[in-house]
N, C-alpha and C. Protein backbone atom coordinates (compact mmCIF):
# COMPACT_ATOMS: atom_id res chain seq x y z
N UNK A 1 -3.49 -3.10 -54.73
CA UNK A 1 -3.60 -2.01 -55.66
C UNK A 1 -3.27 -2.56 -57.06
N UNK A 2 -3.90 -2.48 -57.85
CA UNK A 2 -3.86 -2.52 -59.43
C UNK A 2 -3.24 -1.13 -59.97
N UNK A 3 -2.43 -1.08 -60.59
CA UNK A 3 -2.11 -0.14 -61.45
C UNK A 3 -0.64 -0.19 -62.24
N UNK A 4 -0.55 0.88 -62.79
CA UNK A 4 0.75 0.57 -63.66
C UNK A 4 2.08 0.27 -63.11
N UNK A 5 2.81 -0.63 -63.35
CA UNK A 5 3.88 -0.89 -62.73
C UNK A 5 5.15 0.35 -62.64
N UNK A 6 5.27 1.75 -63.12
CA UNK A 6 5.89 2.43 -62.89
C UNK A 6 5.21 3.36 -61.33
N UNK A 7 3.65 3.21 -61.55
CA UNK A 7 3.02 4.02 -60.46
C UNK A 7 3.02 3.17 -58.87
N UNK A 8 3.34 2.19 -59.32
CA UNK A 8 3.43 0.86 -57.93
C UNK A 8 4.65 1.35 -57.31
N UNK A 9 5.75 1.52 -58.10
CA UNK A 9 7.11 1.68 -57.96
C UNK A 9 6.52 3.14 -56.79
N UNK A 10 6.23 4.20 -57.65
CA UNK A 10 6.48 5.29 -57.09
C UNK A 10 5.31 5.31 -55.96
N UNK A 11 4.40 4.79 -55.64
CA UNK A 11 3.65 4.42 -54.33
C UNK A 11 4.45 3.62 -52.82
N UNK A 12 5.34 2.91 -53.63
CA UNK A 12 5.68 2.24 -52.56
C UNK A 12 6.90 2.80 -52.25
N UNK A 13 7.65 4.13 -52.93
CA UNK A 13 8.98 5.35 -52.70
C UNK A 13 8.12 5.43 -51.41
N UNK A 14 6.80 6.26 -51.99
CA UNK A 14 5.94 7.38 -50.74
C UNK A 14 5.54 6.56 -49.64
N UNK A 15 5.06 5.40 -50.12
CA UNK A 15 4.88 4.59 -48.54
C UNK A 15 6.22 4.33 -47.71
N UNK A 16 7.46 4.09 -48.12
CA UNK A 16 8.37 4.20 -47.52
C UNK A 16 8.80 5.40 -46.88
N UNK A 17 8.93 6.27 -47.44
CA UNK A 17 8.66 7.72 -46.65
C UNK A 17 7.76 8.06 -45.42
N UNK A 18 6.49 8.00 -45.90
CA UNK A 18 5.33 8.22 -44.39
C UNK A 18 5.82 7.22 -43.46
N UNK A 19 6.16 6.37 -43.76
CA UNK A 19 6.37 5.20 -42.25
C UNK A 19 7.57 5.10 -41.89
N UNK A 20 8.59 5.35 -42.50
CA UNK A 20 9.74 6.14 -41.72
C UNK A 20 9.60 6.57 -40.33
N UNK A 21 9.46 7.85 -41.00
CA UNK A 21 9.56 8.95 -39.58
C UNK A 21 7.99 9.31 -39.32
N UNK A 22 8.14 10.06 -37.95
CA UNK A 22 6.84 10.35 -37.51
C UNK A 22 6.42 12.42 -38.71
N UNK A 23 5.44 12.53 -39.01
CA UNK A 23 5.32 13.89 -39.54
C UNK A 23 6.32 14.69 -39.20
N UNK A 24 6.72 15.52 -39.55
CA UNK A 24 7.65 16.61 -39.27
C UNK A 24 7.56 17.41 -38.12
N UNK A 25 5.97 17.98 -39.00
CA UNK A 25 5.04 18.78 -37.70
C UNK A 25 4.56 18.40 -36.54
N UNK A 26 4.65 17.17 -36.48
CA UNK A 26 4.20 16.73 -35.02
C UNK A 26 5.82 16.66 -34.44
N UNK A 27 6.66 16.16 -35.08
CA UNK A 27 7.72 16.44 -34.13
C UNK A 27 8.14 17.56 -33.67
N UNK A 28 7.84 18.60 -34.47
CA UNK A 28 8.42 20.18 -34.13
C UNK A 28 7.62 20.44 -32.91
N UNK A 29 6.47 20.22 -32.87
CA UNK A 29 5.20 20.52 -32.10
C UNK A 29 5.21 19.97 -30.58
N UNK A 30 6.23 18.28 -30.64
CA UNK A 30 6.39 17.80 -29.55
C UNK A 30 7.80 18.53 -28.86
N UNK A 31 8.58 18.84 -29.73
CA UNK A 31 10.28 19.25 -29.53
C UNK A 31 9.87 20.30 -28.70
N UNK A 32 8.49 21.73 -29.05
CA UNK A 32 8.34 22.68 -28.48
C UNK A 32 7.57 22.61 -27.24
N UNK A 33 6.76 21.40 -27.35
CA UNK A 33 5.97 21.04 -25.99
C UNK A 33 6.97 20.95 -24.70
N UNK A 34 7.73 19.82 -24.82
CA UNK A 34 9.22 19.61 -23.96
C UNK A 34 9.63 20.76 -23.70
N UNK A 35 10.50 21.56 -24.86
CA UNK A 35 11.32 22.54 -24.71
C UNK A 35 10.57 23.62 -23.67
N UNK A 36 9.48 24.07 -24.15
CA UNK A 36 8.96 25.12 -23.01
C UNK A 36 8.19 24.85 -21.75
N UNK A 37 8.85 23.28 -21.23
CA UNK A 37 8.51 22.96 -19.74
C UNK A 37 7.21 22.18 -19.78
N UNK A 38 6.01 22.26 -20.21
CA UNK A 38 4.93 22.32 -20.60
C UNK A 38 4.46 20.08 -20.01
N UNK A 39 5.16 19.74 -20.55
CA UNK A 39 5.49 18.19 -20.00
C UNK A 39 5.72 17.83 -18.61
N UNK A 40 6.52 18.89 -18.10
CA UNK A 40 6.85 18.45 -16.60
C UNK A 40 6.25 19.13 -16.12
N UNK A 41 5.75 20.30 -16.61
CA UNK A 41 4.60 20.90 -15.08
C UNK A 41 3.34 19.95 -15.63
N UNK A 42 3.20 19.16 -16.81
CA UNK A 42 2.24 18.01 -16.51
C UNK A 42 2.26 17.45 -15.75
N UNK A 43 3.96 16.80 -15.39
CA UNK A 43 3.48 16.09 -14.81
C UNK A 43 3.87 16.03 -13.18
N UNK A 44 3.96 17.12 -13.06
CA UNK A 44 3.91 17.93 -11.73
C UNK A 44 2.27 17.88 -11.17
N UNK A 45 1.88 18.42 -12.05
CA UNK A 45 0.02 18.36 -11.89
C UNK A 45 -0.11 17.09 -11.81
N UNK A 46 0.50 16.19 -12.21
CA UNK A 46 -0.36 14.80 -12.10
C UNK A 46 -0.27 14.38 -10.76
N UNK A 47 1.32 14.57 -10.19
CA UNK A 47 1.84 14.20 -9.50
C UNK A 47 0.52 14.79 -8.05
N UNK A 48 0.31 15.53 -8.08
CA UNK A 48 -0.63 16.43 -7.13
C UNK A 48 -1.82 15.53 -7.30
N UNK A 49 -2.17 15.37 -8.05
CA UNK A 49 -3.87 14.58 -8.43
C UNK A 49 -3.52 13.54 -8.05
N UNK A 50 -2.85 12.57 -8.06
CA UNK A 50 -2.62 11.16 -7.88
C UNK A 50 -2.54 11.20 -6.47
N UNK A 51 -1.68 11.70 -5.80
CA UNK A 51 -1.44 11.98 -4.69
C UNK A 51 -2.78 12.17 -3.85
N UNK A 52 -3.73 13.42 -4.23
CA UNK A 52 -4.79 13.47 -3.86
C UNK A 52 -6.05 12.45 -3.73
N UNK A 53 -5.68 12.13 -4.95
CA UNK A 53 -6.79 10.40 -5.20
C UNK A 53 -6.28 9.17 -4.49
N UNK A 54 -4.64 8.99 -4.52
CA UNK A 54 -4.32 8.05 -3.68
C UNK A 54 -4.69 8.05 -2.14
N UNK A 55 -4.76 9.30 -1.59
CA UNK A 55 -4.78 9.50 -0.16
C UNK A 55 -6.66 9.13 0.10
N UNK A 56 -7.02 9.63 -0.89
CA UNK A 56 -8.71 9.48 -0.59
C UNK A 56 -8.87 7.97 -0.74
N UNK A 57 -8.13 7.33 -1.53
CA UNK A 57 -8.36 5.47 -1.70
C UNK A 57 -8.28 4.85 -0.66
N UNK A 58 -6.71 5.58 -0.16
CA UNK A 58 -6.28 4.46 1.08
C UNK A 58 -7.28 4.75 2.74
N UNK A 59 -8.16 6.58 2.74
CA UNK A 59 -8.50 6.38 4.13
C UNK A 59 -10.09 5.67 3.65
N UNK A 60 -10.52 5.99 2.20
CA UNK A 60 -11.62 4.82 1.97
C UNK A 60 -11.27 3.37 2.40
N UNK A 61 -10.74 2.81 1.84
CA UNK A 61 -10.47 1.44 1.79
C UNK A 61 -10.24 1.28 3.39
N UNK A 62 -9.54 1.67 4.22
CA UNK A 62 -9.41 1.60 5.53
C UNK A 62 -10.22 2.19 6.26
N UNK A 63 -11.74 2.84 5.86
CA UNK A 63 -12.66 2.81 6.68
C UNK A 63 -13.79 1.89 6.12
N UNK A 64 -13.84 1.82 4.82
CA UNK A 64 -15.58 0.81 4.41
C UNK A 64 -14.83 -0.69 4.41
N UNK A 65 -13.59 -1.20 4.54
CA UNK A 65 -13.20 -2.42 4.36
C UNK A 65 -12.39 -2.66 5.20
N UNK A 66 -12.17 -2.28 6.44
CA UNK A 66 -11.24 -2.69 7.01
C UNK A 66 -10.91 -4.14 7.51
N UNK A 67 -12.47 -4.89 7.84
CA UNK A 67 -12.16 -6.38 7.92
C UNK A 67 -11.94 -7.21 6.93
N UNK A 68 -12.50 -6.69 5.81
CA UNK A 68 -12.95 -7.52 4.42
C UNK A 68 -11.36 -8.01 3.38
N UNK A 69 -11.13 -6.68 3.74
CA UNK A 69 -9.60 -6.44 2.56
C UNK A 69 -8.32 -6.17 3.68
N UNK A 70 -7.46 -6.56 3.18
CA UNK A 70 -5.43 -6.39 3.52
C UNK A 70 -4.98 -5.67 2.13
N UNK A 71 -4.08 -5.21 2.60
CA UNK A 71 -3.42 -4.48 0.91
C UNK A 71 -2.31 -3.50 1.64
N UNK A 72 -1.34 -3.24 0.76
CA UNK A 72 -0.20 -2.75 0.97
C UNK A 72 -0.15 -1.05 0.39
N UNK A 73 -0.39 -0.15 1.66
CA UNK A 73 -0.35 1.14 1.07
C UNK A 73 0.56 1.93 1.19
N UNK A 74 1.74 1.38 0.93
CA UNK A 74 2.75 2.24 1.00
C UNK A 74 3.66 2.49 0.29
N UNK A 75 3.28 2.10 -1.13
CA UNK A 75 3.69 2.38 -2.27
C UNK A 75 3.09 3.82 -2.87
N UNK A 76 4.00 4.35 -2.80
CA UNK A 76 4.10 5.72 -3.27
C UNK A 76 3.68 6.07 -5.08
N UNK A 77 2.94 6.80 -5.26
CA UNK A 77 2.85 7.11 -6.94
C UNK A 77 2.12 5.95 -7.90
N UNK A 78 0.75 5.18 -6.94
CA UNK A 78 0.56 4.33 -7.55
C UNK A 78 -0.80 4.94 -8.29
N UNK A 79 -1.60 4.03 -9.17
CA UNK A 79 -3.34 4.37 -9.44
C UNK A 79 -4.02 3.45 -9.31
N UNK A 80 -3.74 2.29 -8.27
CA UNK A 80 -4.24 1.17 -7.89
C UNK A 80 -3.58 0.77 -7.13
N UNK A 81 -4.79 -0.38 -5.93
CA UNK A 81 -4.22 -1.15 -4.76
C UNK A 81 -4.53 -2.49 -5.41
N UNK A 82 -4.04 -3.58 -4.89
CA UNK A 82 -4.39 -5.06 -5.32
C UNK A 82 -4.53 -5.03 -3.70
N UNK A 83 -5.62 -5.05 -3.03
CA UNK A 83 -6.07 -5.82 -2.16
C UNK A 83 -6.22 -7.41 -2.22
N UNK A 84 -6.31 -8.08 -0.76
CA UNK A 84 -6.30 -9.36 -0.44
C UNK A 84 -8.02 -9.17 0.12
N UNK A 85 -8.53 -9.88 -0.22
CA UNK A 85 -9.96 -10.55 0.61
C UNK A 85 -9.32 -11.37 1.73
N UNK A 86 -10.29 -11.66 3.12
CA UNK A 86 -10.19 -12.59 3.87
C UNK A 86 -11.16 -13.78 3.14
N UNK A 87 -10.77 -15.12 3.70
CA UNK A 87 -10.87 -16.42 3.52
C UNK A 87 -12.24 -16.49 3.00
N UNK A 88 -13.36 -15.81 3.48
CA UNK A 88 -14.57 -16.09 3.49
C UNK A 88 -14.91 -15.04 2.85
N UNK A 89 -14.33 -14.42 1.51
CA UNK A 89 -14.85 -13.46 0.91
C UNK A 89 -14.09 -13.64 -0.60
N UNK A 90 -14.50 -14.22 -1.81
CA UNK A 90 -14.61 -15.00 -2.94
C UNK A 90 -14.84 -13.61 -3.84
N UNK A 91 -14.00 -12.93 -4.50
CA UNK A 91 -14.01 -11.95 -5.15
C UNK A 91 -14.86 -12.02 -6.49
N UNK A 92 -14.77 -13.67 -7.20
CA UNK A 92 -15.85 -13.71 -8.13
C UNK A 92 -17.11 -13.59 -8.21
N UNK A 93 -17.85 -14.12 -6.49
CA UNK A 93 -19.00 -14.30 -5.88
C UNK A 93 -19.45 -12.36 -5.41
N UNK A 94 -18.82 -11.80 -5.36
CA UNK A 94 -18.53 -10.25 -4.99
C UNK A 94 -18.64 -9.83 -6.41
N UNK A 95 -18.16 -10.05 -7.27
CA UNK A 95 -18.23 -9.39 -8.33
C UNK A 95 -19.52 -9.47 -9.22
N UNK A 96 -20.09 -10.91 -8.74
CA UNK A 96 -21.35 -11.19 -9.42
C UNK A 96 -22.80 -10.56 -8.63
N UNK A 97 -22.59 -10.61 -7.63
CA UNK A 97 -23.70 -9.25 -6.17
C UNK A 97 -23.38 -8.16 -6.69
N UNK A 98 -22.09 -7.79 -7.26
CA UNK A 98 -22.43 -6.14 -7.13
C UNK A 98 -22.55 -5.65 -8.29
N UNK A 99 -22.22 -6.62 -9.79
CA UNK A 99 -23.14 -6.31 -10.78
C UNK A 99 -24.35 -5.99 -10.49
N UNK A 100 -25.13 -7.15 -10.00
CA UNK A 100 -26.54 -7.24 -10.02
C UNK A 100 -27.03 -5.69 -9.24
N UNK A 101 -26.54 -4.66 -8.61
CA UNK A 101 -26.60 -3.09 -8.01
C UNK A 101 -25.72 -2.29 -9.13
N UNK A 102 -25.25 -2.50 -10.51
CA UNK A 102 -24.91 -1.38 -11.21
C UNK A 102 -23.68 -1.39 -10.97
N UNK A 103 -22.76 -2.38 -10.14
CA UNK A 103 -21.50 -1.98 -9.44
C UNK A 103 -20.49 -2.97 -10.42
N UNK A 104 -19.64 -2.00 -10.62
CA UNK A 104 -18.56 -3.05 -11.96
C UNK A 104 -17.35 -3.33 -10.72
N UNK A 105 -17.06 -4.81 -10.75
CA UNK A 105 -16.19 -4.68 -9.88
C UNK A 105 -14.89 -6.11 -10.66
N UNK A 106 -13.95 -5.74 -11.40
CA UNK A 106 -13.08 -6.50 -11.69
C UNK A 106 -12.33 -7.95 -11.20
N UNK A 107 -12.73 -8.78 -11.03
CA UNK A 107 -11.76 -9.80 -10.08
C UNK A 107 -10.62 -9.88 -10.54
N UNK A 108 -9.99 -10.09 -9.21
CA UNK A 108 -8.20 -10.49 -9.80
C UNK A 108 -8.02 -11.73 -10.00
N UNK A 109 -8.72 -12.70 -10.64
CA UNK A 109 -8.37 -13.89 -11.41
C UNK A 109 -8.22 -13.97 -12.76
N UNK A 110 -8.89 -12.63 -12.84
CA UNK A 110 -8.42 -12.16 -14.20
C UNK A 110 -6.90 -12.00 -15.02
N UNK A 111 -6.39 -11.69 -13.69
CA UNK A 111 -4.82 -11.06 -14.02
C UNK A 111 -3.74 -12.37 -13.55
N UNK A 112 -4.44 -13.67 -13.28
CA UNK A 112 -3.75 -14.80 -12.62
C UNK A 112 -3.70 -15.80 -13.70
N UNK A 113 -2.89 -16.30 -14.24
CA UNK A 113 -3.14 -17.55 -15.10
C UNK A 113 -3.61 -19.21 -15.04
N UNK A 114 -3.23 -19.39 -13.52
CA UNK A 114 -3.43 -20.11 -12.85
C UNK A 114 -2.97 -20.61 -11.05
N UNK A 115 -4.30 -19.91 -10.91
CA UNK A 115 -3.73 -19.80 -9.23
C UNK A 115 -4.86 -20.01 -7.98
N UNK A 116 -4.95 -20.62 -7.16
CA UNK A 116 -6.40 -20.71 -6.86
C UNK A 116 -6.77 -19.59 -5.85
N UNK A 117 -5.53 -19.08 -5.33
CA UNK A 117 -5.42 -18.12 -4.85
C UNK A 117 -6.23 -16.54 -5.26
N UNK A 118 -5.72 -16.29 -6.29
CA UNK A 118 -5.89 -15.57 -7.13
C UNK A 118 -7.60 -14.86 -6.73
N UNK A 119 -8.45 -16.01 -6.02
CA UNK A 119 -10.08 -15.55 -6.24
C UNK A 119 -9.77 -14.74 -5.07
N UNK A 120 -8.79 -14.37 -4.33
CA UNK A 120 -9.31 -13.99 -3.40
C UNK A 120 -8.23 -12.15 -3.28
N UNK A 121 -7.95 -11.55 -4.70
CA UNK A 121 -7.72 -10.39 -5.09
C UNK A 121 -8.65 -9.75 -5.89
N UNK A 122 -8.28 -8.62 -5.70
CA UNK A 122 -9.08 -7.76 -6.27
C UNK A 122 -8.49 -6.39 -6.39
N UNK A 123 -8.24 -5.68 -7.65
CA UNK A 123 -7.30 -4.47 -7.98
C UNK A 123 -8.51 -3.45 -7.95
N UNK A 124 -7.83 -2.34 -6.59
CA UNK A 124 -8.72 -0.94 -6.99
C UNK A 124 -8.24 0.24 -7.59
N UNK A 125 -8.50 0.90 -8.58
CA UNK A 125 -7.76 1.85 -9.07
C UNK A 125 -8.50 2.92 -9.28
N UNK A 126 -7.63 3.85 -9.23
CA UNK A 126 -8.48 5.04 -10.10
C UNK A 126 -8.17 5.86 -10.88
N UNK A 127 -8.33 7.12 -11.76
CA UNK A 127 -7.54 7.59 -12.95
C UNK A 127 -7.63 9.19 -12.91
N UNK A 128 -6.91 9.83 -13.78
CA UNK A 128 -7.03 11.35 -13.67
C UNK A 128 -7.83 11.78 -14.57
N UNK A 129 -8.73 12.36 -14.45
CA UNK A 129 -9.97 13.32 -15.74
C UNK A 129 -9.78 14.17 -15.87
């Protein structure tokens, strides 16, 4: 910014101000969200949806994959499994077939820094709309 050195002064008062604190009004707005429950019967509702989506993941996954994939479903409150592939099933080689059908499918070597292991995960998740 170019301008007069008294108006620099008083720009950079007001920029110190806005980045302070968050708006006023949004805090009043969040204080009343909380205060009248409104947050936890969110996330009461979520709690129901997740639940619902988790249960539909795990009897999917344990009927279209039961030889293919291992994975641990007994983690409660999750929005994803990290399944294991068996030996003869290469999650990068899977991921590149099911592009080629429209099918987005993430490998978990993605999430490995170095592991050779790693080709043979694959994270399924899903989300609330």
């Amino acid at each position: 910014m170019v301008a007069d050195e008294q108006l620099i002064k008083e720009v950079r008062s007001l920029r110190k101000l806005m980045y302070r604190h968050p708006p006023m009004n949004n805090q009043r707005y969040l204080a009343l969200f909380l205060s009248l429950g409104h947050y936890d019967a969110y996330l009461k509702k979520l709690r129901v949806i997740y639940s619902k989506k988790e249960s539909v993941m795990i009897e999917s996954i344990d009927k279209y994959l039961p030889e293919s994939f291992s994975g641990d479903h007994s983690r409660k409150g999750v929005t994803s499994f990290w399944l294991t592939a068996n030996e003869s099933v290469c999650t990068e080689e899977l991921s590149q077939e099911a592009a080629k059908n429209s099918i987005l499918i993430e490998p978990g070597s993605r999430a490995f820094l170095h592991s050779k292991s790693a080709f043979s995960f694959i994270p399924f998740g899903f989300f609330c709309h």
